[in-house]
Every structure is written in structure tokens, then in C-alpha cells.
Protein backbone atom coordinates (compact mmCIF):
# COMPACT_ATOMS: atom_id res chain seq x y z
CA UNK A 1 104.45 90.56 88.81
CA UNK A 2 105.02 89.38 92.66
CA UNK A 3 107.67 90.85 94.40
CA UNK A 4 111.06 87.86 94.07
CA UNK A 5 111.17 88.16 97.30
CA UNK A 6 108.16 87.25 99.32
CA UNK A 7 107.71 90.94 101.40
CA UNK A 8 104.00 90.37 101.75
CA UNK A 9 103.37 93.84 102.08
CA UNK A 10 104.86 95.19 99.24
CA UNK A 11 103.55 92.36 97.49
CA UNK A 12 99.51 93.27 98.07
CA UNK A 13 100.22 97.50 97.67
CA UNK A 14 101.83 95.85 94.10
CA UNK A 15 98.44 94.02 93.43
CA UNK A 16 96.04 96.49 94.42
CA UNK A 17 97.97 99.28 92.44
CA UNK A 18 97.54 96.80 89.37
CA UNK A 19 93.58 96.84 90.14
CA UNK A 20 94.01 100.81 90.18
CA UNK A 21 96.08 100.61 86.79
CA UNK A 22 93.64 98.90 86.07
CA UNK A 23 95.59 95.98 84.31
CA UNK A 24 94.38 92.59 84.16
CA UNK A 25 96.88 90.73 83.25
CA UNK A 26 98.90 92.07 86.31
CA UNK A 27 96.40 91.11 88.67
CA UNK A 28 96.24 87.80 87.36
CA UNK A 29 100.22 87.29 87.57
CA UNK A 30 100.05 87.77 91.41
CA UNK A 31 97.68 84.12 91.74
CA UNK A 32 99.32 80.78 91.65
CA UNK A 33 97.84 78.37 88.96
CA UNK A 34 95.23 76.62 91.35
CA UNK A 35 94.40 79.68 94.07
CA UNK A 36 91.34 80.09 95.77
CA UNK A 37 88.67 82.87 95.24
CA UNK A 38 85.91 83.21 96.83
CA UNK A 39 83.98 86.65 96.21
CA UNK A 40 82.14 89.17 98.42
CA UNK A 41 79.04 87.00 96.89
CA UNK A 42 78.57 83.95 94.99
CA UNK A 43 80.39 80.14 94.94
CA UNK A 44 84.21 80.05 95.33
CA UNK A 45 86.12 80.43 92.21
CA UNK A 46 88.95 77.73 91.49
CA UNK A 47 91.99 78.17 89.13
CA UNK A 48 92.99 81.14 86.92
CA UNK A 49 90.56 80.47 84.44
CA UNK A 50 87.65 80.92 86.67
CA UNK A 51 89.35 83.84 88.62
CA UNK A 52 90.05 85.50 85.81
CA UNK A 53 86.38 85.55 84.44
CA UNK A 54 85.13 86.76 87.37
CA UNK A 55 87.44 89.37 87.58
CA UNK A 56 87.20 90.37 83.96
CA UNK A 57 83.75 92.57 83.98
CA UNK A 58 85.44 94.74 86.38
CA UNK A 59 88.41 95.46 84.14
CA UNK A 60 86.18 96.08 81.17
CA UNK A 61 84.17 98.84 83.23
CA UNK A 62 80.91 96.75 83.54
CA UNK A 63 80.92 99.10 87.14
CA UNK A 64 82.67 102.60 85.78
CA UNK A 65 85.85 102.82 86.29
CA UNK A 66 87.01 101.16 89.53
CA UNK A 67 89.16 101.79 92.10
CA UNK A 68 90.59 100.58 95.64
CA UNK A 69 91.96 102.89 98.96
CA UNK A 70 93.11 100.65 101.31
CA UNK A 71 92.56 102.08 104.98
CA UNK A 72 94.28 99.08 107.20
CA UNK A 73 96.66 96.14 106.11
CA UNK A 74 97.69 93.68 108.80
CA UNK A 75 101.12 91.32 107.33
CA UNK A 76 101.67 88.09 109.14
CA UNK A 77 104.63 86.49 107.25
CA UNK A 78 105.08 83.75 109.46
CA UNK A 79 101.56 82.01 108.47
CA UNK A 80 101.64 83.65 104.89
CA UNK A 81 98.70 85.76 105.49
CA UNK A 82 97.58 89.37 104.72
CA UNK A 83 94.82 91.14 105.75
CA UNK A 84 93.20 94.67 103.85
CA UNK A 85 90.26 96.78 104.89
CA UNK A 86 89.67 98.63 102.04
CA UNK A 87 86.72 100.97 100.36
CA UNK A 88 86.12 100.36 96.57
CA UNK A 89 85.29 103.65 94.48
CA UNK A 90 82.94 103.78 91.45
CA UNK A 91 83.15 106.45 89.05
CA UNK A 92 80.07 106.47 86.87
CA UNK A 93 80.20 109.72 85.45
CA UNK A 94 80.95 110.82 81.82
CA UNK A 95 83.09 108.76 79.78
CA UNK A 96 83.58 106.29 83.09
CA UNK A 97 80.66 105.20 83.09
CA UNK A 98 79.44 104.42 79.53
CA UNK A 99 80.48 101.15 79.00
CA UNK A 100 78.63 100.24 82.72
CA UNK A 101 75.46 98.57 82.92
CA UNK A 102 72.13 101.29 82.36
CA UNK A 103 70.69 100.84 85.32
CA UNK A 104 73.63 100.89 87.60
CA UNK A 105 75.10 104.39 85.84
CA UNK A 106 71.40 105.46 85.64
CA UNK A 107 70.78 104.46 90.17
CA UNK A 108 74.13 105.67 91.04
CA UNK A 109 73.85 109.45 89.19
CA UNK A 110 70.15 109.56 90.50
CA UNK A 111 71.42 109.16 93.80
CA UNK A 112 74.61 110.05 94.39
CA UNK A 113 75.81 111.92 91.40
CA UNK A 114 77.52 109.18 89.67
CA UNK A 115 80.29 108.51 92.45
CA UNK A 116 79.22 106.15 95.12
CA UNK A 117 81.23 103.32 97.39
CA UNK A 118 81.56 100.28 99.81
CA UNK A 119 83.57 98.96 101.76
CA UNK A 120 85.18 95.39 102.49
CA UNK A 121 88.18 93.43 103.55
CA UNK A 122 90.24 90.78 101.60
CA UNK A 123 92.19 88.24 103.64
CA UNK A 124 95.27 87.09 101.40
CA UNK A 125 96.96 82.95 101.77
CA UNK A 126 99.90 83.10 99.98
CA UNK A 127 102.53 80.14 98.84
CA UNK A 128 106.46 80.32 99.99
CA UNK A 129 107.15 82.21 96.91
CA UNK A 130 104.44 84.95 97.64
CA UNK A 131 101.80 83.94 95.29
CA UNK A 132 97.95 84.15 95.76
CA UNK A 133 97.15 80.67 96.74
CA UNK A 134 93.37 81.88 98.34
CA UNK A 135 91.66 85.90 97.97
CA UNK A 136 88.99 85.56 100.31
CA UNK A 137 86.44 88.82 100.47
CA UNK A 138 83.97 89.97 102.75
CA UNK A 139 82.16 92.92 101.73
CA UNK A 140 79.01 95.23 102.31
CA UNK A 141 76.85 94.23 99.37
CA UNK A 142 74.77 91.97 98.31
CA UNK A 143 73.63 94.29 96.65
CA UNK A 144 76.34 97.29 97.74
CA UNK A 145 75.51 99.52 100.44
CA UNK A 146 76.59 102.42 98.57
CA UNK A 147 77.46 105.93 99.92
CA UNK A 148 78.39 109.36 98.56
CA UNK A 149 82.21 108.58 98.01
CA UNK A 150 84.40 111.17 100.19
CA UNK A 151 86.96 113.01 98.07
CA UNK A 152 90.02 112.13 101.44
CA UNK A 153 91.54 108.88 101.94
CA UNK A 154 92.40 108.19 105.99
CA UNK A 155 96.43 107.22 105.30
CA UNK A 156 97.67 103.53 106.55
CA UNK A 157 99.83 103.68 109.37
């Protein structure tokens, strides 16, 4: 759930460890009832209904299992904003990646032994009581531009 008090920061490491958990109810208690998403590709999203749908392929391990490093987060509480450059990590390999789609588990092991990634930035609008009120991503796919995933994470200063 959001942090009571609105500390931005610790407020996106909470939501980004729930992706990592992964737990989608948890993710979905960070948005306020009529936030904005609009997704690395595809129309804007509207409400927690349709956020939640888009959301809920990844949690089911349509991809493998799933996870986010975050490499730079930029807080500016005055305007309610939050910033995270991040790389997203796909495990396809054994029991990760059964329940993901054929072709995806089959490209991904063919190519780069089953562990590949991309990279993106979210930019966070949140409400006075630190809600997601607009998730707004940018990433490197249309269709991803995957890479060999590296087994070190640069740390967030």
C-alpha cells in the first residue's frame, strides 16, 4: 500500500518491489481510482479496471517471470512527480518460462539463452496523498530491443 505519508521516493522503491514480488494486487493499491496509464506502446489506459488488465498478463507470466532494476530515480515533491530509468529482466528459462507465450520462450532461448532485457523510463504524477494519478512509460520496444541480460546491477546514487 502507499506510503501514509507522501515520501515519493519511498513510495515508487515500494511499487516497483511489489512488481518484483510480483503481487498484483499491490501494484494496483499504489493508483488512485481514475489514474492515467499510458504504456511503452498502445492507447492510454483509464481507471483501475483498464490498468489492471493491462497489467495482468505480466503478473500471470505471459513474459517469464519479470523483473525491474532501477538505475536512476529523480523525486520532485514539489510538482508531485517521479522519474525512473529502469531495465526490465525476463527470465524464460525452466519453470519461468512455461506459462510464456511459445514463440517468445522459444526467440529468447534461441538467442540469448532464455534471459534477455530492455530498458525504459516511467515518469510518475501523483495526487497530495501520494497516489498514482498518471504512469507514463517510454521504452525500447515496439517490439523490445532485447539484449543478453548482465548478471550486475549499476547501484542508484
Amino acid at each position: 500500500m502507499p506510503i501514509s505519508s507522501p515520501d515519493l521516493g519511498q513510495t515508487v522503491d515500494a511499487f516497483v518491489a511489489s512488481f518484483n514480488d510480483p503481487d498484483l494486487d499491490r501494484v494496483m493499491s499504489f493508483f488512485a481510482e481514475d489514474a492515467r496509464y499510458l504504456p511503452g506502446r498502445g492507447p492510454e489506459r483509464r481507471g483501475l479496471a483498464a490498468i489492471r488488465a493491462e497489467f495482468a498478463p505480466q503478473f500471470a507470466g505471459r513474459y517469464g517471470s519479470m523483473t525491474f532494476d532501477v538505475y536512476d530515480k529523480i523525486i520532485d515533491e514539489e510538482r508531485r512527480r517521479a522519474t525512473i530509468r529502469w531495465a526490465c529482466r525476463l527470465d524464460l528459462t525452466g519453470a519461468h518460462g512455461r506459462r510464456a507465450m511459445p514463440v517468445l520462450r522459444w526467440f529468447a532461448g534461441l538467442r540469448y539463452g532464455g534471459r534477455v532485457q530492455w530498458h525504459g523510463l516511467d515518469v510518475f504524477h501523483f495526487d497530495d496523498a501520494g497516489r498514482i494519478t498518471g504512469k507514463y512509460t517510454y521504452a525500447t520496444f515496439r517490439l523490445p530491443l532485447w539484449e543478453a541480460a548482465r548478471t550486475t546491477v549499476p547501484a542508484v546514487s
